[in-house]
C-alpha atoms as a PDB file:
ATOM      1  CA  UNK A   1     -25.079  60.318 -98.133  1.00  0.00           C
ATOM      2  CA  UNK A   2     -21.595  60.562 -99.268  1.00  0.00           C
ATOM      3  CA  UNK A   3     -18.519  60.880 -96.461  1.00  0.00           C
ATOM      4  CA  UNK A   4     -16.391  63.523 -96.749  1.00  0.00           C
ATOM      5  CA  UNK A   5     -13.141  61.322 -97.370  1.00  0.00           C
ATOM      6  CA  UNK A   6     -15.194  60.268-101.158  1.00  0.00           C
ATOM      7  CA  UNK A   7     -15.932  63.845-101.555  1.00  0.00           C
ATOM      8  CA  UNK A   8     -12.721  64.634-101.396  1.00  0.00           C
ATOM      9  CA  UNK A   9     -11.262  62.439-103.869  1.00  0.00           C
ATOM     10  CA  UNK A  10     -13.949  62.710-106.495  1.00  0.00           C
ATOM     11  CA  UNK A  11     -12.829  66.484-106.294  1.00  0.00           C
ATOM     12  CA  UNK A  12      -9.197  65.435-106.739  1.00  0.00           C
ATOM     13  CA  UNK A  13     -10.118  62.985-109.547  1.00  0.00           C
ATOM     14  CA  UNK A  14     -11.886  66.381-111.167  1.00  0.00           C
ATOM     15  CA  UNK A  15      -8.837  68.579-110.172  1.00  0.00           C
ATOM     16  CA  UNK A  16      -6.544  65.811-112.442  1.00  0.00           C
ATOM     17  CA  UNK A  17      -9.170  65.564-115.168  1.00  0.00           C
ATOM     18  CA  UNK A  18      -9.268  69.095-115.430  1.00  0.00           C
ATOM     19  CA  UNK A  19      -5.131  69.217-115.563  1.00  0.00           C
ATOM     20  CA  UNK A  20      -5.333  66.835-118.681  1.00  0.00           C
ATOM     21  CA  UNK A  21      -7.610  68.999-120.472  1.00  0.00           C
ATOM     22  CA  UNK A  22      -5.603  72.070-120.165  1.00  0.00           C
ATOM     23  CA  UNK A  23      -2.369  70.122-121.314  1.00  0.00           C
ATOM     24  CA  UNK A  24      -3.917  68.797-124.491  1.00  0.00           C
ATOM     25  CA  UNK A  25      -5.378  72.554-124.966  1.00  0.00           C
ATOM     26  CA  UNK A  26      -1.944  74.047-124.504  1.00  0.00           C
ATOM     27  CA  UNK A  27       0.159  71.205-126.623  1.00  0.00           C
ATOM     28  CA  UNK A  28      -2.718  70.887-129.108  1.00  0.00           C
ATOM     29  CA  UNK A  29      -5.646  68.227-129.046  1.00  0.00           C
ATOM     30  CA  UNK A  30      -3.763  65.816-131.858  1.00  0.00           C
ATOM     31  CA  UNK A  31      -2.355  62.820-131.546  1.00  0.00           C
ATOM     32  CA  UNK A  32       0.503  63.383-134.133  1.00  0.00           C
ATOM     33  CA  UNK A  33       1.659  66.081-131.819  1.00  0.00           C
ATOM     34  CA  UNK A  34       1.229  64.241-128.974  1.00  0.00           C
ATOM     35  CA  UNK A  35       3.233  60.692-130.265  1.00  0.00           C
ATOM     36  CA  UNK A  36       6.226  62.314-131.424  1.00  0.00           C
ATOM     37  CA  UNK A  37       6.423  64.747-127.912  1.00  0.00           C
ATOM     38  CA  UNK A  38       7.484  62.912-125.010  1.00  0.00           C
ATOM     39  CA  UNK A  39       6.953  66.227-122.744  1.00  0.00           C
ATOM     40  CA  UNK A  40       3.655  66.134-123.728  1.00  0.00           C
ATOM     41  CA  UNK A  41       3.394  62.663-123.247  1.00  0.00           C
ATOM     42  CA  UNK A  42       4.907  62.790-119.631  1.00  0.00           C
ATOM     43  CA  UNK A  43       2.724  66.202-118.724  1.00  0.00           C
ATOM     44  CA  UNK A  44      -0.539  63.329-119.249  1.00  0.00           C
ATOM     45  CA  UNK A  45       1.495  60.635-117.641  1.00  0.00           C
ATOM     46  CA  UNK A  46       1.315  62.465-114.154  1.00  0.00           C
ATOM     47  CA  UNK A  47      -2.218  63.111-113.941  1.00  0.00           C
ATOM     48  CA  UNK A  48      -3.450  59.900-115.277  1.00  0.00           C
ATOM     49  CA  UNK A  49      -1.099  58.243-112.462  1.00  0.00           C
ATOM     50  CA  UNK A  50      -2.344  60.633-109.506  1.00  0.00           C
ATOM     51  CA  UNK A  51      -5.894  59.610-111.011  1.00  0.00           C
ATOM     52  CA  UNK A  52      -4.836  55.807-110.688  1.00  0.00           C
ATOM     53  CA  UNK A  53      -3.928  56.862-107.070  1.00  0.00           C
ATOM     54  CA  UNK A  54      -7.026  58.360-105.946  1.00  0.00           C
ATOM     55  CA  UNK A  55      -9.378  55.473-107.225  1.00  0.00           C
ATOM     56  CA  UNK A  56      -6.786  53.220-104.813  1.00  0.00           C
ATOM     57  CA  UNK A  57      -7.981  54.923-102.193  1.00  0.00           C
ATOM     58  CA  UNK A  58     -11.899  54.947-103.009  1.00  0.00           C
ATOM     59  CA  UNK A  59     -13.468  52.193-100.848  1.00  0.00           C
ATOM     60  CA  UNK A  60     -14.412  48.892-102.201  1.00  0.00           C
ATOM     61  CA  UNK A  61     -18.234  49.487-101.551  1.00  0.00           C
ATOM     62  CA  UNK A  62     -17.871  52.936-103.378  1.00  0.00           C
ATOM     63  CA  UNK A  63     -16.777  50.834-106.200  1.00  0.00           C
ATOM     64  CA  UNK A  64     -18.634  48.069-106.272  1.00  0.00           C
ATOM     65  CA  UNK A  65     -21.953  50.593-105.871  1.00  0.00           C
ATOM     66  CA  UNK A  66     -20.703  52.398-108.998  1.00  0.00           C
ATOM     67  CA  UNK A  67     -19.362  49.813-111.162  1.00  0.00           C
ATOM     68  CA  UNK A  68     -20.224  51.855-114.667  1.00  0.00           C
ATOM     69  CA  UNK A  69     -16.668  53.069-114.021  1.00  0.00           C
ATOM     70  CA  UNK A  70     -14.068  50.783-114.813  1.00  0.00           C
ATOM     71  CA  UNK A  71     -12.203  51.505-111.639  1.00  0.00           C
ATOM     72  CA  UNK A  72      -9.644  47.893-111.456  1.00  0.00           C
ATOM     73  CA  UNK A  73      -8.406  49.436-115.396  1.00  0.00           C
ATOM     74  CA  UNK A  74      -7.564  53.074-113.670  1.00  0.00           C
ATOM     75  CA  UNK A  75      -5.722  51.603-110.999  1.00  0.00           C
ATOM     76  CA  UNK A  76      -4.152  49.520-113.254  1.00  0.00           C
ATOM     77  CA  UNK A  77      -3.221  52.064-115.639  1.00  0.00           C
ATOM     78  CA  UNK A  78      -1.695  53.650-112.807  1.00  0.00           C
ATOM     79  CA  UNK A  79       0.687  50.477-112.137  1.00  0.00           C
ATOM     80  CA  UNK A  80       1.732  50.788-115.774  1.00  0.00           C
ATOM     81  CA  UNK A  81       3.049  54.397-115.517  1.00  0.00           C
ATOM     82  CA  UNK A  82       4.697  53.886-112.112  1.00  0.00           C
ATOM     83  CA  UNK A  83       6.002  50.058-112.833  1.00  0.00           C
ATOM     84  CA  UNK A  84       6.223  49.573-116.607  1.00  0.00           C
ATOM     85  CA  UNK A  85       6.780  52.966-118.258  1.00  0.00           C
ATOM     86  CA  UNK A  86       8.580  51.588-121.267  1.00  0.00           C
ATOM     87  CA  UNK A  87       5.647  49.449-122.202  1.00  0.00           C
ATOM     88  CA  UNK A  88       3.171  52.512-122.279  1.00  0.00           C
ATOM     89  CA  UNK A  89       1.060  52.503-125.547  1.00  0.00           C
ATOM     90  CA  UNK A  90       0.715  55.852-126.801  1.00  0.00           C
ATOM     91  CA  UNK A  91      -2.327  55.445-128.324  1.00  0.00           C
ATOM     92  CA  UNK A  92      -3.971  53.826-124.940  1.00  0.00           C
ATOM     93  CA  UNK A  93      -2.595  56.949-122.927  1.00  0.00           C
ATOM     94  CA  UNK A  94      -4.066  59.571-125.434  1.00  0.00           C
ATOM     95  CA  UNK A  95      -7.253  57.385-125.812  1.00  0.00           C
ATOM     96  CA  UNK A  96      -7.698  57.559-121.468  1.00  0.00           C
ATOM     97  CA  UNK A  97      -6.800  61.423-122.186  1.00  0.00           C
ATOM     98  CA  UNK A  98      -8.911  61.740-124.914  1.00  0.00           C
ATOM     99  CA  UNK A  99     -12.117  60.158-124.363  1.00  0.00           C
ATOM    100  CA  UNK A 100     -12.045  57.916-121.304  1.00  0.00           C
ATOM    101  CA  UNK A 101     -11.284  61.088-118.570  1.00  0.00           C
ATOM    102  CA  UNK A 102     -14.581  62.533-119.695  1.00  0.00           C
ATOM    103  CA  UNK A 103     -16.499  60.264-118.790  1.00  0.00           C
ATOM    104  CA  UNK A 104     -14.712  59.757-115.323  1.00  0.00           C
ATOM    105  CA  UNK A 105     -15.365  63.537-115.218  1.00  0.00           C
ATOM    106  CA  UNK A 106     -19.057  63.261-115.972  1.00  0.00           C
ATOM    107  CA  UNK A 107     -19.439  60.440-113.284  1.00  0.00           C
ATOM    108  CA  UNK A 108     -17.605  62.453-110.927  1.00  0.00           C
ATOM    109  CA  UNK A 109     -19.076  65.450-111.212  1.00  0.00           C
ATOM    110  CA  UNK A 110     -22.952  63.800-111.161  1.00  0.00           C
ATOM    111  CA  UNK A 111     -22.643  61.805-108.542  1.00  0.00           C
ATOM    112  CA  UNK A 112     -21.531  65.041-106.365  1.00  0.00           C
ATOM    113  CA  UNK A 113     -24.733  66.687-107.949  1.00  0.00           C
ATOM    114  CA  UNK A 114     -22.710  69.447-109.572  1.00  0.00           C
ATOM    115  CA  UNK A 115     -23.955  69.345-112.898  1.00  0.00           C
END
């Protein structure tokens, strides 16, 4: 059985996930657009850092338990944004918002039996 204090941030991973997708939708889902548009660069920069923030706060046993995710690389994508924003790869962020938050999606969403 999951605690409610998981719960909780699986649904705010979800909530952030879900904030990406409707940025690409409303900026356009191509990367051309999105290297040469630093609003729409910094409108995926937030989510992908509250996402960083959440998995923080996930226990090590949740973690460990589900290690399909590659939760040290979130967190550490996080520290990136916050620390380090100059050194942000464009093509790394819209990778994480293209394919990689889909998957963290798809885990989050299973594992609360939702799909």
């Amino acid at each position: 059985m999951m605690d409610e204090r998981t719960k909780k941030i699986l649904l705010a991973i979800i909530k952030h996930c879900n904030i990406i997708k409707e940025t690409r939708e409303r900026f356009g889902n191509q990367y051309d657009i999105f290297e040469k548009d630093s609003i729409y660069q910094n409108a995926l920069l937030t989510p992908v850092t509250q996402i960083g923030e959440l998995v923080k706060r996930l226990s090590p046993e949740f973690r460990t338990q589900n290690d399909q995710i590659p939760w040290k690389n979130i967190a550490g994508m996080r520290d990136i944004v916050v620390h380090n924003y100059e050194t942000i790869d464009k093509l790394i962020l819209w990778n994480v918002a293209d394919v990689e938050i889909d998957k963290l999606k798809k885990f989050c969403l299973d594992i609360l039996g939702r799909r």
